[in-house]
PDB file of N, CA and C in Angstrom:
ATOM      1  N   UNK A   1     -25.243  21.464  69.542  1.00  0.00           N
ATOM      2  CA  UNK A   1     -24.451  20.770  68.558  1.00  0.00           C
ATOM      3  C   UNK A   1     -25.351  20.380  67.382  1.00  0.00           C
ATOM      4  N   UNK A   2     -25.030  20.724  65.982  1.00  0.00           N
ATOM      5  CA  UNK A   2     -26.095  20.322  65.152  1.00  0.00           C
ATOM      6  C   UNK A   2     -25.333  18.546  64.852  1.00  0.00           C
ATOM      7  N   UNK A   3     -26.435  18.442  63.961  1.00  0.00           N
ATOM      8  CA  UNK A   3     -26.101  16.854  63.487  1.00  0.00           C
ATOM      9  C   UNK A   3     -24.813  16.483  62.444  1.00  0.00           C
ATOM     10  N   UNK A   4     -24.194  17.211  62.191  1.00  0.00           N
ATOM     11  CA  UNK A   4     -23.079  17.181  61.316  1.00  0.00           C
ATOM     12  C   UNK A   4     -21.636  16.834  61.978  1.00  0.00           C
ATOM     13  N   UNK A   5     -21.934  18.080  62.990  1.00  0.00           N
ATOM     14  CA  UNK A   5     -20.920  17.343  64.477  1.00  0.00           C
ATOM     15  C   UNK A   5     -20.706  16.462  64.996  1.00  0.00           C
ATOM     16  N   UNK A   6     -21.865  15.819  65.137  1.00  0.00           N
ATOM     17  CA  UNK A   6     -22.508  14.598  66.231  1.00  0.00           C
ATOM     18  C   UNK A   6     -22.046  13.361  65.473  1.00  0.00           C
ATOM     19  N   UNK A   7     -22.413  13.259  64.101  1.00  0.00           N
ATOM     20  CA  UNK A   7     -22.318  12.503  63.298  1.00  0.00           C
ATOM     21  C   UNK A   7     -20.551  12.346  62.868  1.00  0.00           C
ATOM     22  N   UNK A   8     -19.706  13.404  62.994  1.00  0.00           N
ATOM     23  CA  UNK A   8     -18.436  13.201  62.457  1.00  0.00           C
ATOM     24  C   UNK A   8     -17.605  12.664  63.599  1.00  0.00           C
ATOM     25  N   UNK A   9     -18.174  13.289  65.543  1.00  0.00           N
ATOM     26  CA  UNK A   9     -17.680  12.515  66.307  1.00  0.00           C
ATOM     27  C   UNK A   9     -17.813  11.336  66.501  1.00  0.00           C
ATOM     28  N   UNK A  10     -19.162  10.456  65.909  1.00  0.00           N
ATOM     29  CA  UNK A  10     -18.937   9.340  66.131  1.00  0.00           C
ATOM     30  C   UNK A  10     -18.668   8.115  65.417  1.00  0.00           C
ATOM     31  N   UNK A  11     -18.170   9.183  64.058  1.00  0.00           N
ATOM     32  CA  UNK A  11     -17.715   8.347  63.653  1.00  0.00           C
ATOM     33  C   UNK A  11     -15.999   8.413  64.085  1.00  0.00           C
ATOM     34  N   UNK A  12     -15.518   9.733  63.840  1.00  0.00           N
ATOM     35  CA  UNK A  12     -14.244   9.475  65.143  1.00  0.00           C
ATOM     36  C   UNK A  12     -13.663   9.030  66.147  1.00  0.00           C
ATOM     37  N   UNK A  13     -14.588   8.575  66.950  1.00  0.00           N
ATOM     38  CA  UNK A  13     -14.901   7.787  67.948  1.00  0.00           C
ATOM     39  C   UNK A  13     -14.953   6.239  67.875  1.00  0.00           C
ATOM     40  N   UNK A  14     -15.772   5.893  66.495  1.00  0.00           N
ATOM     41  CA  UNK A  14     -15.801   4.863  65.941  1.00  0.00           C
ATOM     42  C   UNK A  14     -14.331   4.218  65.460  1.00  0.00           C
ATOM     43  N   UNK A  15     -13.891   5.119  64.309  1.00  0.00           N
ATOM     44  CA  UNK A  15     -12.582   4.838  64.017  1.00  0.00           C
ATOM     45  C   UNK A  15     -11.220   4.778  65.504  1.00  0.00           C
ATOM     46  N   UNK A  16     -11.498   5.271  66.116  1.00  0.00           N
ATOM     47  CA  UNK A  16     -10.767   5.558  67.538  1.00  0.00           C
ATOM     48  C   UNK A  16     -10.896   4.022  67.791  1.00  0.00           C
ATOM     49  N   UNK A  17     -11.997   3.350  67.723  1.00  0.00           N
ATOM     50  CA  UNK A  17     -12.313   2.259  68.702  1.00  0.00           C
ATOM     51  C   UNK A  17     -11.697   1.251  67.652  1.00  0.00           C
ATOM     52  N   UNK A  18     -11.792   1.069  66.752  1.00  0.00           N
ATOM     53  CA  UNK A  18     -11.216   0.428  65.745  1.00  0.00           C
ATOM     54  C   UNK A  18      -9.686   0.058  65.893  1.00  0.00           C
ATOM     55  N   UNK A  19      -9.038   1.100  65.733  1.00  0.00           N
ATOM     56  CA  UNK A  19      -7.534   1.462  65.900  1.00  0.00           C
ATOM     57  C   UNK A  19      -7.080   0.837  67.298  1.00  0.00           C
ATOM     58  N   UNK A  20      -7.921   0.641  68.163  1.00  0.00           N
ATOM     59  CA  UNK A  20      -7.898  -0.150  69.358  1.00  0.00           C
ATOM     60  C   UNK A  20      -7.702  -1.132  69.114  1.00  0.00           C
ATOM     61  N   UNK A  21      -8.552  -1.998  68.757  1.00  0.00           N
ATOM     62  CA  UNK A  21      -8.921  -2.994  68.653  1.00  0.00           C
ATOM     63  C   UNK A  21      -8.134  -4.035  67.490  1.00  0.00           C
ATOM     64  N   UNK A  22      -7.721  -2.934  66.613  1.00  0.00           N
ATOM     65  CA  UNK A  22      -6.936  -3.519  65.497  1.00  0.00           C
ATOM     66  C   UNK A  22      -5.650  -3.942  65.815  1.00  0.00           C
ATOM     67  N   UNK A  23      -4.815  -2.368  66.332  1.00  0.00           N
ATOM     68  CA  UNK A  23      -3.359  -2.234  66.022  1.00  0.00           C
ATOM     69  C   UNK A  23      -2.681  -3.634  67.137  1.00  0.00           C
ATOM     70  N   UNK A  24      -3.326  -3.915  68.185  1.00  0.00           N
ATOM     71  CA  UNK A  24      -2.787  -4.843  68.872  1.00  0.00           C
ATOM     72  C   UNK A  24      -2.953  -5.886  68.196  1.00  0.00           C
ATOM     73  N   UNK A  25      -3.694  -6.234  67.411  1.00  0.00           N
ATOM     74  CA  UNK A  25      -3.756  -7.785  66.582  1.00  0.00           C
ATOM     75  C   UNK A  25      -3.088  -7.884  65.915  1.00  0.00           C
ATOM     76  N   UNK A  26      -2.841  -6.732  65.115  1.00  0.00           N
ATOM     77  CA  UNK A  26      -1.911  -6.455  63.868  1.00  0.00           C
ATOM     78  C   UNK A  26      -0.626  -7.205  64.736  1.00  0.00           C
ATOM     79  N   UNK A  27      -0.218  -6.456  65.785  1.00  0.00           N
ATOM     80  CA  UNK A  27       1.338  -6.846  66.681  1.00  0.00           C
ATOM     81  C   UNK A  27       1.456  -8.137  66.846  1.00  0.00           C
ATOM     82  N   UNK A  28       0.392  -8.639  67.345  1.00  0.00           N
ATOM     83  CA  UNK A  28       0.161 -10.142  67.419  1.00  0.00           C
ATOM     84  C   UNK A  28       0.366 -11.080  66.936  1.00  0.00           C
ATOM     85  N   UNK A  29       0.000 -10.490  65.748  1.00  0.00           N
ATOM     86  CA  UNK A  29       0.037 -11.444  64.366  1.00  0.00           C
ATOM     87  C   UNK A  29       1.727 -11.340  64.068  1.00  0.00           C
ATOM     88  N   UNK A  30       2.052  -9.930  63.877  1.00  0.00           N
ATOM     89  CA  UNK A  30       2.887  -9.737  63.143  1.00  0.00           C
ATOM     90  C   UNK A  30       4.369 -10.698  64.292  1.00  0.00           C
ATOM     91  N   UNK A  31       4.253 -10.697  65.698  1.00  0.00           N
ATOM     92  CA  UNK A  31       5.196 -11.633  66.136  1.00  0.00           C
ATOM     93  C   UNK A  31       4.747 -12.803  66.185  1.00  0.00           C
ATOM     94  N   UNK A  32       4.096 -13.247  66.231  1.00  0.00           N
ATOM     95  CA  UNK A  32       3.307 -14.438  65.709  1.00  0.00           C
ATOM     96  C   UNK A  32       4.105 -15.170  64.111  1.00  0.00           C
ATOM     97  N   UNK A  33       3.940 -14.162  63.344  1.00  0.00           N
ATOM     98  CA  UNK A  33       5.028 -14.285  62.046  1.00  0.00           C
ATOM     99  C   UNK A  33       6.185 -14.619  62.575  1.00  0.00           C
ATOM    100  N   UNK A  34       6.966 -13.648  62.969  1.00  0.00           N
ATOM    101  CA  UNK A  34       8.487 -13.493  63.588  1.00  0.00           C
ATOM    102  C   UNK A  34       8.985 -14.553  63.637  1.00  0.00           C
ATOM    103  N   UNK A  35       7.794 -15.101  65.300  1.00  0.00           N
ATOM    104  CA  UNK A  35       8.286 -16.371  65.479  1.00  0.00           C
ATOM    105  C   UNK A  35       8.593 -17.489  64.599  1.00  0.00           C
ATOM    106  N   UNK A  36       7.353 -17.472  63.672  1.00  0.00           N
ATOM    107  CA  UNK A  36       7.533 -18.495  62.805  1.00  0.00           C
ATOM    108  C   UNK A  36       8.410 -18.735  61.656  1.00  0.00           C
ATOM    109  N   UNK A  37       9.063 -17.526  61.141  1.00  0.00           N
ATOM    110  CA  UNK A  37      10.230 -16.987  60.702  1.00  0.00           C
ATOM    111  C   UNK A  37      11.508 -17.711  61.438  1.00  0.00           C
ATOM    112  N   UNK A  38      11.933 -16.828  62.631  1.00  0.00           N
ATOM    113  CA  UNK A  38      13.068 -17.254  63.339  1.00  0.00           C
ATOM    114  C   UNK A  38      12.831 -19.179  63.515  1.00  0.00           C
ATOM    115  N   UNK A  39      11.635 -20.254  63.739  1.00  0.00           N
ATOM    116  CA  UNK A  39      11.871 -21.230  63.747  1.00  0.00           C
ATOM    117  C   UNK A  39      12.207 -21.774  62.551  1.00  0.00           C
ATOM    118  N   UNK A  40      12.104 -21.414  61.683  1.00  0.00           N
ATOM    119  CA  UNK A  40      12.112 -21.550  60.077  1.00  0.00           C
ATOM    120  C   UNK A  40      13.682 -21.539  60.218  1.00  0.00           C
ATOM    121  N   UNK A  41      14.123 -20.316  60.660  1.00  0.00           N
ATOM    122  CA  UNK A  41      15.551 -19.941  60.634  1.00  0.00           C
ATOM    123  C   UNK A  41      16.925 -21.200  61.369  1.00  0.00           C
ATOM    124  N   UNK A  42      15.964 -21.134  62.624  1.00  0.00           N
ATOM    125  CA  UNK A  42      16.549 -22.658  63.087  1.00  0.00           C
ATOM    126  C   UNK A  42      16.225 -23.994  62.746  1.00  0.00           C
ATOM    127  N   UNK A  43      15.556 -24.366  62.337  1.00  0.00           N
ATOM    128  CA  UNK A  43      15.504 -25.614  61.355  1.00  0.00           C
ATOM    129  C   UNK A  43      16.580 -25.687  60.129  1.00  0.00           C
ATOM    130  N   UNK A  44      16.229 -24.380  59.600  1.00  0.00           N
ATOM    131  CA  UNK A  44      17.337 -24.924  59.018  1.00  0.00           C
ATOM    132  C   UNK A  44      18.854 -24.555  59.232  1.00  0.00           C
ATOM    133  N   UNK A  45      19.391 -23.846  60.055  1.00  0.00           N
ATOM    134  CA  UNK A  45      20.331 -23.953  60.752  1.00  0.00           C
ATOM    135  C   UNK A  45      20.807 -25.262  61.293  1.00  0.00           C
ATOM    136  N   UNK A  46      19.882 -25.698  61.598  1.00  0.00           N
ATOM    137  CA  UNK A  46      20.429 -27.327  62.139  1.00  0.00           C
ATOM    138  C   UNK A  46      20.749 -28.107  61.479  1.00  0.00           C
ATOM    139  N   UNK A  47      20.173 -27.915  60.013  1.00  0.00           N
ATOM    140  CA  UNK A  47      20.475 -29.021  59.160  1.00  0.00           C
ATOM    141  C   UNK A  47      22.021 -28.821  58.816  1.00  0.00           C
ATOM    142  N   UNK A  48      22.734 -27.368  59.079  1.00  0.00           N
ATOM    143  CA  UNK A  48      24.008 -26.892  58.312  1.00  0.00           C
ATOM    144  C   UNK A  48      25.081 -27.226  59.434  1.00  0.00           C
ATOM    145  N   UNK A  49      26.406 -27.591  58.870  1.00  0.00           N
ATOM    146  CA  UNK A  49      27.397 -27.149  59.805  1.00  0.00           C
ATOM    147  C   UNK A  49      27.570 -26.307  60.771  1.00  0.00           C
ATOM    148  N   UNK A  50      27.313 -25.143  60.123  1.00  0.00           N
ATOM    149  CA  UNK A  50      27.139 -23.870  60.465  1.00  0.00           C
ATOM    150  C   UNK A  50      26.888 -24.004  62.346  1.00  0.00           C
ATOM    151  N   UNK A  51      25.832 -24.866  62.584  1.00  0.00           N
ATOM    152  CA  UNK A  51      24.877 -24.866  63.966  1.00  0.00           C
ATOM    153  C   UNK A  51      26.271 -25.412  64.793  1.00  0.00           C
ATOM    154  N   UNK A  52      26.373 -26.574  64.368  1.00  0.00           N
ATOM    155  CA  UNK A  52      27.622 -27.036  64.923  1.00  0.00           C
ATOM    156  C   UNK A  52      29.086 -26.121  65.448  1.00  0.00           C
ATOM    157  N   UNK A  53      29.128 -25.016  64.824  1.00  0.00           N
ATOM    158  CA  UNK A  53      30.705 -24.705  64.562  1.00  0.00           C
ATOM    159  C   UNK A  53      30.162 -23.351  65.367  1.00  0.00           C
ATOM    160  N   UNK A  54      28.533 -22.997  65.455  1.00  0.00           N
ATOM    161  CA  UNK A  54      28.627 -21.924  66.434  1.00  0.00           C
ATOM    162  C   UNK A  54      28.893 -22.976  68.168  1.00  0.00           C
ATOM    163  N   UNK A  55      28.302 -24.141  68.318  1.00  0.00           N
ATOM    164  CA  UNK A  55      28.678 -24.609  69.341  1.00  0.00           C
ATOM    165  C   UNK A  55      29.692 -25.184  69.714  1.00  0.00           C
ATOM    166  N   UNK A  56      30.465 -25.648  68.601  1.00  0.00           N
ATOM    167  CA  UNK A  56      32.100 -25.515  68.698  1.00  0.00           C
ATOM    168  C   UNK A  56      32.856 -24.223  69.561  1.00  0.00           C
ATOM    169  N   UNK A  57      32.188 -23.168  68.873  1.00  0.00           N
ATOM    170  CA  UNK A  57      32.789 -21.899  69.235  1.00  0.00           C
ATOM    171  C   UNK A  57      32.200 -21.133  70.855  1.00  0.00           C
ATOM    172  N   UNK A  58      31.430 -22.130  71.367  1.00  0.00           N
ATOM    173  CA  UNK A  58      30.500 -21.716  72.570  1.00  0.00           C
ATOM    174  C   UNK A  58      29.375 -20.442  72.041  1.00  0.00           C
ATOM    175  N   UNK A  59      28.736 -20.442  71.191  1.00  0.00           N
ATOM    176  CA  UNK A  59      27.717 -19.442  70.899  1.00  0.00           C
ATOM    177  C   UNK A  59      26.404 -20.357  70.800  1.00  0.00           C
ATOM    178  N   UNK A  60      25.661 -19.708  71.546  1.00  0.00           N
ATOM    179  CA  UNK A  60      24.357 -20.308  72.121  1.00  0.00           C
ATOM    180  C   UNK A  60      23.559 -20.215  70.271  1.00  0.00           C
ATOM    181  N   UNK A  61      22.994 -20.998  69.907  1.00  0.00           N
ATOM    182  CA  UNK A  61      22.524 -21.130  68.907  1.00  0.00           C
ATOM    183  C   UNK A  61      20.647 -20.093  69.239  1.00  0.00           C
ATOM    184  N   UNK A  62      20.290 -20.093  69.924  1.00  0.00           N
ATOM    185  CA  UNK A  62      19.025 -19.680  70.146  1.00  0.00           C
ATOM    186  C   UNK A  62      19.642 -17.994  70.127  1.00  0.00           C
ATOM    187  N   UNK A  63      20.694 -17.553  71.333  1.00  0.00           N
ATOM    188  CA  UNK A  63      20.725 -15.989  71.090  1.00  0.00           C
ATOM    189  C   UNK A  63      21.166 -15.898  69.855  1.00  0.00           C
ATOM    190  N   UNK A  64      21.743 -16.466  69.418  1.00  0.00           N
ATOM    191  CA  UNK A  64      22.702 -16.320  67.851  1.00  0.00           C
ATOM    192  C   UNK A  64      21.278 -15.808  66.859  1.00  0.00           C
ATOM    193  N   UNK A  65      20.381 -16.765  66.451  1.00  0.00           N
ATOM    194  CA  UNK A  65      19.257 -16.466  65.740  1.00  0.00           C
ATOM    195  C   UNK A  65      18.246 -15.045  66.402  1.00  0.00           C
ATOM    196  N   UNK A  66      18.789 -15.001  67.494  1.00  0.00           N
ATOM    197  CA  UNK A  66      17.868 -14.001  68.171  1.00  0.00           C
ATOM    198  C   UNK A  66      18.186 -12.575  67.840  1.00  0.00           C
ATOM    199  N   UNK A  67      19.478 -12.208  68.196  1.00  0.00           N
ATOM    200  CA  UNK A  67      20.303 -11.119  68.259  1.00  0.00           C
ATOM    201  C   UNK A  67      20.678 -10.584  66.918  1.00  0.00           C
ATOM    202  N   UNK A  68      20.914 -11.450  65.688  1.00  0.00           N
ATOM    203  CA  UNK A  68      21.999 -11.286  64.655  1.00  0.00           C
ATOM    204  C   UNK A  68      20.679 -10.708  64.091  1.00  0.00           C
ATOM    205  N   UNK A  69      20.942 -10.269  62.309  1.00  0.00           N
ATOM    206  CA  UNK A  69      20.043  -9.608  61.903  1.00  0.00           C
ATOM    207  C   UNK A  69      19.289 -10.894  60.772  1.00  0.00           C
ATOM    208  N   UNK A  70      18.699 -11.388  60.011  1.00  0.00           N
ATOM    209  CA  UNK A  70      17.932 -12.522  59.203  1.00  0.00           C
ATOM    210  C   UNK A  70      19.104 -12.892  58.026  1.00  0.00           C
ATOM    211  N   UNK A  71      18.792 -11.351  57.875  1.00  0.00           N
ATOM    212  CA  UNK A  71      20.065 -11.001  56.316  1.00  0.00           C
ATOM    213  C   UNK A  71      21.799 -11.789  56.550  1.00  0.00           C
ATOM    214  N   UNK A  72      21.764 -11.417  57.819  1.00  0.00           N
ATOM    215  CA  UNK A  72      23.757 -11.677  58.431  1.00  0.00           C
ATOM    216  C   UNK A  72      23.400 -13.292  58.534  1.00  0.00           C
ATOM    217  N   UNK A  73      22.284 -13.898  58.966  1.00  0.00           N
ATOM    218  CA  UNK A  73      21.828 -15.117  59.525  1.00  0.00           C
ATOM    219  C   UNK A  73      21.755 -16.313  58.103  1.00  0.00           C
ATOM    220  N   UNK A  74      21.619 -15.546  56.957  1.00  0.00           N
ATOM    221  CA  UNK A  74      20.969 -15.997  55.957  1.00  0.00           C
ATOM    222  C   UNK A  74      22.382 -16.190  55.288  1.00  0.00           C
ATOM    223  N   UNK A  75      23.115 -15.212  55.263  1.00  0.00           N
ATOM    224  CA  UNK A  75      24.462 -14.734  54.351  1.00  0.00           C
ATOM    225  C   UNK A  75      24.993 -16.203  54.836  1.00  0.00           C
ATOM    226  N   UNK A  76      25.052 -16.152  56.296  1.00  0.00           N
ATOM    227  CA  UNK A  76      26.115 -17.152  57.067  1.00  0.00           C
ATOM    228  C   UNK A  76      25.666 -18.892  56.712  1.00  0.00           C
ATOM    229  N   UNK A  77      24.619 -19.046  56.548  1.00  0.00           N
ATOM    230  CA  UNK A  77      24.231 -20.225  56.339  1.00  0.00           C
ATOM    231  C   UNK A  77      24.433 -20.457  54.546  1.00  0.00           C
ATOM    232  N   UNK A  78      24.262 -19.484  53.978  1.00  0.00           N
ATOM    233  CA  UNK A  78      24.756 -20.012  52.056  1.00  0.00           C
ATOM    234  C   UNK A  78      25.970 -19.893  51.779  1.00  0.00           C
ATOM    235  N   UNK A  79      26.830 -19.405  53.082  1.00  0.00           N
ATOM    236  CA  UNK A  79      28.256 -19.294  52.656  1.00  0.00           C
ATOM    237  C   UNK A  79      29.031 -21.214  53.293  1.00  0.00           C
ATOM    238  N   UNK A  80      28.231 -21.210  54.395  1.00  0.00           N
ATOM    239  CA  UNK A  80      28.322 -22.540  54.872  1.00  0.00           C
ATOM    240  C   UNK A  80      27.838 -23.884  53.782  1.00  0.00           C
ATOM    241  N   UNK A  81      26.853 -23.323  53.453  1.00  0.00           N
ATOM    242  CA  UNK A  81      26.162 -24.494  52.611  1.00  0.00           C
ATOM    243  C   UNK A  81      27.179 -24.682  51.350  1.00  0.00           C
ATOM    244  N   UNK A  82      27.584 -23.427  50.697  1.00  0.00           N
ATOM    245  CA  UNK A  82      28.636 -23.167  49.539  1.00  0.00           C
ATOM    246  C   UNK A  82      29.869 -24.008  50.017  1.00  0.00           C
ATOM    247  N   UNK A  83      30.297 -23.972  51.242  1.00  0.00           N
ATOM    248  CA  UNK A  83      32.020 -24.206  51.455  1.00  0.00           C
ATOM    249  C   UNK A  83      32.295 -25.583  50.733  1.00  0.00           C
ATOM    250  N   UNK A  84      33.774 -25.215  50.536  1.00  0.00           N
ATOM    251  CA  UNK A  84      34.317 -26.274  49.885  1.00  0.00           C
ATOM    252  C   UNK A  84      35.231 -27.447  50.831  1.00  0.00           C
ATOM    253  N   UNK A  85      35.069 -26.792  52.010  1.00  0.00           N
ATOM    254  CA  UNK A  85      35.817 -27.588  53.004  1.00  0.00           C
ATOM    255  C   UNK A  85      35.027 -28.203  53.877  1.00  0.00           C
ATOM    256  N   UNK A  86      34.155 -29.086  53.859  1.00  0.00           N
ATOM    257  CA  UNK A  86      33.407 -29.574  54.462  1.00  0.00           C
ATOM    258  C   UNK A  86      33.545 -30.848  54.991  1.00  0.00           C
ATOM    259  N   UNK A  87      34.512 -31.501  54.677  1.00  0.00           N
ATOM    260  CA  UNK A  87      35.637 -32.464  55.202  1.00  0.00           C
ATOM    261  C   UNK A  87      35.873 -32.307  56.083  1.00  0.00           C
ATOM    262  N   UNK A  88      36.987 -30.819  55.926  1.00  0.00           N
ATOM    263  CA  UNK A  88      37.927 -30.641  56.869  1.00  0.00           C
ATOM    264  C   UNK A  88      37.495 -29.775  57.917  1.00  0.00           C
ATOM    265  N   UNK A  89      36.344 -29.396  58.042  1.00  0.00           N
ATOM    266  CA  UNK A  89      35.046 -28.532  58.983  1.00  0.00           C
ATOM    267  C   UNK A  89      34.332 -29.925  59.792  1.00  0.00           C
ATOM    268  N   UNK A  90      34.112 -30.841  58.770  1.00  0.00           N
ATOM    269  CA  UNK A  90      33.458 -32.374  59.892  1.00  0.00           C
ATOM    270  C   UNK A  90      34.810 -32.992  60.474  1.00  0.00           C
ATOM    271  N   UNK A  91      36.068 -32.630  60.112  1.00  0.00           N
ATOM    272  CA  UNK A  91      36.959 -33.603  61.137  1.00  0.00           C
ATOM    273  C   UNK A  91      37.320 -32.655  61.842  1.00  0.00           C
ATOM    274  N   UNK A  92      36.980 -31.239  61.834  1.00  0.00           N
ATOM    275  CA  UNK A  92      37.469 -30.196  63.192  1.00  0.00           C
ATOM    276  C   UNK A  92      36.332 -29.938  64.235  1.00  0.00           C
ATOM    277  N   UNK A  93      35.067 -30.405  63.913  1.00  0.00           N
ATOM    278  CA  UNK A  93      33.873 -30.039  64.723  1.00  0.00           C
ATOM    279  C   UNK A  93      33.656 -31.640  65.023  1.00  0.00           C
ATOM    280  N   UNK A  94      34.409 -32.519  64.800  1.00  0.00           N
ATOM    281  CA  UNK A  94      33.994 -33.828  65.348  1.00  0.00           C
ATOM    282  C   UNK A  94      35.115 -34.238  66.720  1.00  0.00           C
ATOM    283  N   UNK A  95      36.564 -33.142  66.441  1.00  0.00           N
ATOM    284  CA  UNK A  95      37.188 -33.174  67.568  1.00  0.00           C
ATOM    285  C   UNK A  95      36.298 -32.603  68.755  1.00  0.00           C
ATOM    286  N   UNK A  96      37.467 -32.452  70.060  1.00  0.00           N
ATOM    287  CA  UNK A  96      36.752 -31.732  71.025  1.00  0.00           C
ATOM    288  C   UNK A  96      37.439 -29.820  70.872  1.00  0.00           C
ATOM    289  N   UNK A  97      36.566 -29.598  71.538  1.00  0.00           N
ATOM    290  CA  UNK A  97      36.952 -28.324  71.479  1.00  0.00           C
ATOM    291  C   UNK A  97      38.047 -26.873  71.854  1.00  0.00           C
ATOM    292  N   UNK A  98      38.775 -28.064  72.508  1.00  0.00           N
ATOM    293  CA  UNK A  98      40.527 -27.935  73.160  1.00  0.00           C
ATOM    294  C   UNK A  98      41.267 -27.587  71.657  1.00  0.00           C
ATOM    295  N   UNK A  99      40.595 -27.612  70.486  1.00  0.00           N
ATOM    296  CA  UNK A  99      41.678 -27.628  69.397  1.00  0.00           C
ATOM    297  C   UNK A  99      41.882 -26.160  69.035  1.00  0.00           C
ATOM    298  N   UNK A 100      43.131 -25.872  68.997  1.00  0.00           N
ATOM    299  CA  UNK A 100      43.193 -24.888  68.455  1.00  0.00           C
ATOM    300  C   UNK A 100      42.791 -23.751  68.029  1.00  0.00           C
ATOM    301  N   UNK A 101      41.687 -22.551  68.323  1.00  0.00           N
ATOM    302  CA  UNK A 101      40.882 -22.246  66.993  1.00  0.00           C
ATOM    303  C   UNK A 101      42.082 -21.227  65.794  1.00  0.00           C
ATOM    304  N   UNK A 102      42.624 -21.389  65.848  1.00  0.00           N
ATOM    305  CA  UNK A 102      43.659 -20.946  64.563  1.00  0.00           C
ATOM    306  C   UNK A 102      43.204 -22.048  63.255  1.00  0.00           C
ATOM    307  N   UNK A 103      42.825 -23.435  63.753  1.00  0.00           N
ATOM    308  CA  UNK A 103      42.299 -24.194  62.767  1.00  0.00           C
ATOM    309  C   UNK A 103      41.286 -24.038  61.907  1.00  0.00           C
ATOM    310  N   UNK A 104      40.666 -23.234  62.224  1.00  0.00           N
ATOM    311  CA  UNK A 104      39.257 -22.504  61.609  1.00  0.00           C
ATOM    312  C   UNK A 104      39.079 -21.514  60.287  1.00  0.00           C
ATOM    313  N   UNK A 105      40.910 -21.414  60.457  1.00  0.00           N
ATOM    314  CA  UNK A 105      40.751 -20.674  59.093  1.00  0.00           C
ATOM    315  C   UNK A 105      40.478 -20.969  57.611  1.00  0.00           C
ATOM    316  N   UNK A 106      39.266 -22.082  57.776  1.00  0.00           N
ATOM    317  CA  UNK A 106      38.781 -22.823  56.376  1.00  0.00           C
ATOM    318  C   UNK A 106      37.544 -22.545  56.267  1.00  0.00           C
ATOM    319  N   UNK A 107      37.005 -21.789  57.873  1.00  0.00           N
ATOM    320  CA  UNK A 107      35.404 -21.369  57.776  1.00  0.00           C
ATOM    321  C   UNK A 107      35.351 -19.908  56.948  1.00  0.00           C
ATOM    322  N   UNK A 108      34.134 -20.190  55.989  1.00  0.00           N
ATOM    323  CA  UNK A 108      34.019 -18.572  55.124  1.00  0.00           C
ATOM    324  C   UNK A 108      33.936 -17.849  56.324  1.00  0.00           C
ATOM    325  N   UNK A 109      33.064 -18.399  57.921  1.00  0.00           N
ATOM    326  CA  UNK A 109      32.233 -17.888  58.266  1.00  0.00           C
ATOM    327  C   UNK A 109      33.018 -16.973  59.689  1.00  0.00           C
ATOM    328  N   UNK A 110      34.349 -17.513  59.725  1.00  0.00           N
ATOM    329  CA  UNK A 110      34.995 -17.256  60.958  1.00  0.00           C
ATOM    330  C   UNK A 110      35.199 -16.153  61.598  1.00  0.00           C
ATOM    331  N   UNK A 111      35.221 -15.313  60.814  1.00  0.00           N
ATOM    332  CA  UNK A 111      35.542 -14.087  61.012  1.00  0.00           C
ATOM    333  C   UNK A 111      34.322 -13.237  61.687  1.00  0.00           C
ATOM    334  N   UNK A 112      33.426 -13.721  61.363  1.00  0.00           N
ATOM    335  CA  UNK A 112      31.806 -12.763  61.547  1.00  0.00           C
ATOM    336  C   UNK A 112      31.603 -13.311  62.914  1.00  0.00           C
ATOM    337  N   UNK A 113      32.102 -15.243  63.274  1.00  0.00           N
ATOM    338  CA  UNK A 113      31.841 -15.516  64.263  1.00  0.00           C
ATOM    339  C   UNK A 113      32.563 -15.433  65.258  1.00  0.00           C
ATOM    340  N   UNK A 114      34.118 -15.106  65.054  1.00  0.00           N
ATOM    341  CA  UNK A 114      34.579 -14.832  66.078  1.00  0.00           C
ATOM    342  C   UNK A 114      34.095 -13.564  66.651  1.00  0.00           C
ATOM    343  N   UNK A 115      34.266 -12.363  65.689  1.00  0.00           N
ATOM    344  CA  UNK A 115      32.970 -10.987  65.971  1.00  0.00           C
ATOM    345  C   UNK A 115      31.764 -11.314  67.038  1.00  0.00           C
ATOM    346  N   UNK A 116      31.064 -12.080  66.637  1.00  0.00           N
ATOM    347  CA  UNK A 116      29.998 -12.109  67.287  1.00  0.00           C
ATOM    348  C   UNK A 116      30.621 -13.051  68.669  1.00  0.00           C
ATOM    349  N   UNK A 117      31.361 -13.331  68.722  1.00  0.00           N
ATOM    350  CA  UNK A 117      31.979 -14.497  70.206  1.00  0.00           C
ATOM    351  C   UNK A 117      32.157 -13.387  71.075  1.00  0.00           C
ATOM    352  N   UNK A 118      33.489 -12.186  69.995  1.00  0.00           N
ATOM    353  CA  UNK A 118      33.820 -11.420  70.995  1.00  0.00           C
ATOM    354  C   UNK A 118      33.100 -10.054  71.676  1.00  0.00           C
ATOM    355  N   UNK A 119      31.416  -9.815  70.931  1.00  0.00           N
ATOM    356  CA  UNK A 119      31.110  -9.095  71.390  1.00  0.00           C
ATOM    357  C   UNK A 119      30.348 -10.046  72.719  1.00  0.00           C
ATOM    358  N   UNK A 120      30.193 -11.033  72.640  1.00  0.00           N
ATOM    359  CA  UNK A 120      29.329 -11.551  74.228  1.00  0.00           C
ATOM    360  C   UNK A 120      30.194 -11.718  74.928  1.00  0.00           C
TER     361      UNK A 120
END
């Protein structure tokens, strides 16, 4: 083997070991982010109606942020924050949950959440 060889395997070898060593940190990090993202996501979810009216509706607030996509997650919380019925959303989520849900038709959001009720 002359030295030209020797020298390009190890650096191949080198880079090999690298790519090891890297790409799992990279993953690490990068759910490491995620997480800190999705808690971001529930904080402020909690502050909105929104959190409420998925547990009105029996939808686990943790799979909800888990499953849905950031974008659908994001839409749903500025359409909540926007509503104009927020009255009549705190005197239907302050009842119990025997009411009606035909009453709901004041949520922007109802429709996406009954969707998501009826796929679990």
């Amino acid at each position: 083997m002359d030295i030209a060889s020797l020298v390009i395997t190890f650096l191949l070898a080198g880079l090999m070991l690298l790519l090891l060593v890297r790409l799992p940190l990279a993953i690490l990090g990068n759910l490491r982010t995620g997480h800190r993202f999705r808690e971001g996501l529930a904080g402020a979810l909690a502050e909105l109606r929104l959190s409420r009216m998925l547990k009105y509706l029996g939808i686990d607030a943790a799979i909800y942020l888990h499953t849905e996509q950031a974008v659908e997650i994001k839409k749903h919380m500025e359409r909540c924050d926007a509503c104009d019925a927020k009255s009549r959303c705190d005197q239907v989520l302050g009842s119990e949950p025997a009411t009606e849900k035909q009453d709901l038709g004041f949520c922007a959001n109802i429709d996406d959440l009954n969707e998501i009720r009826r796929a679990r």
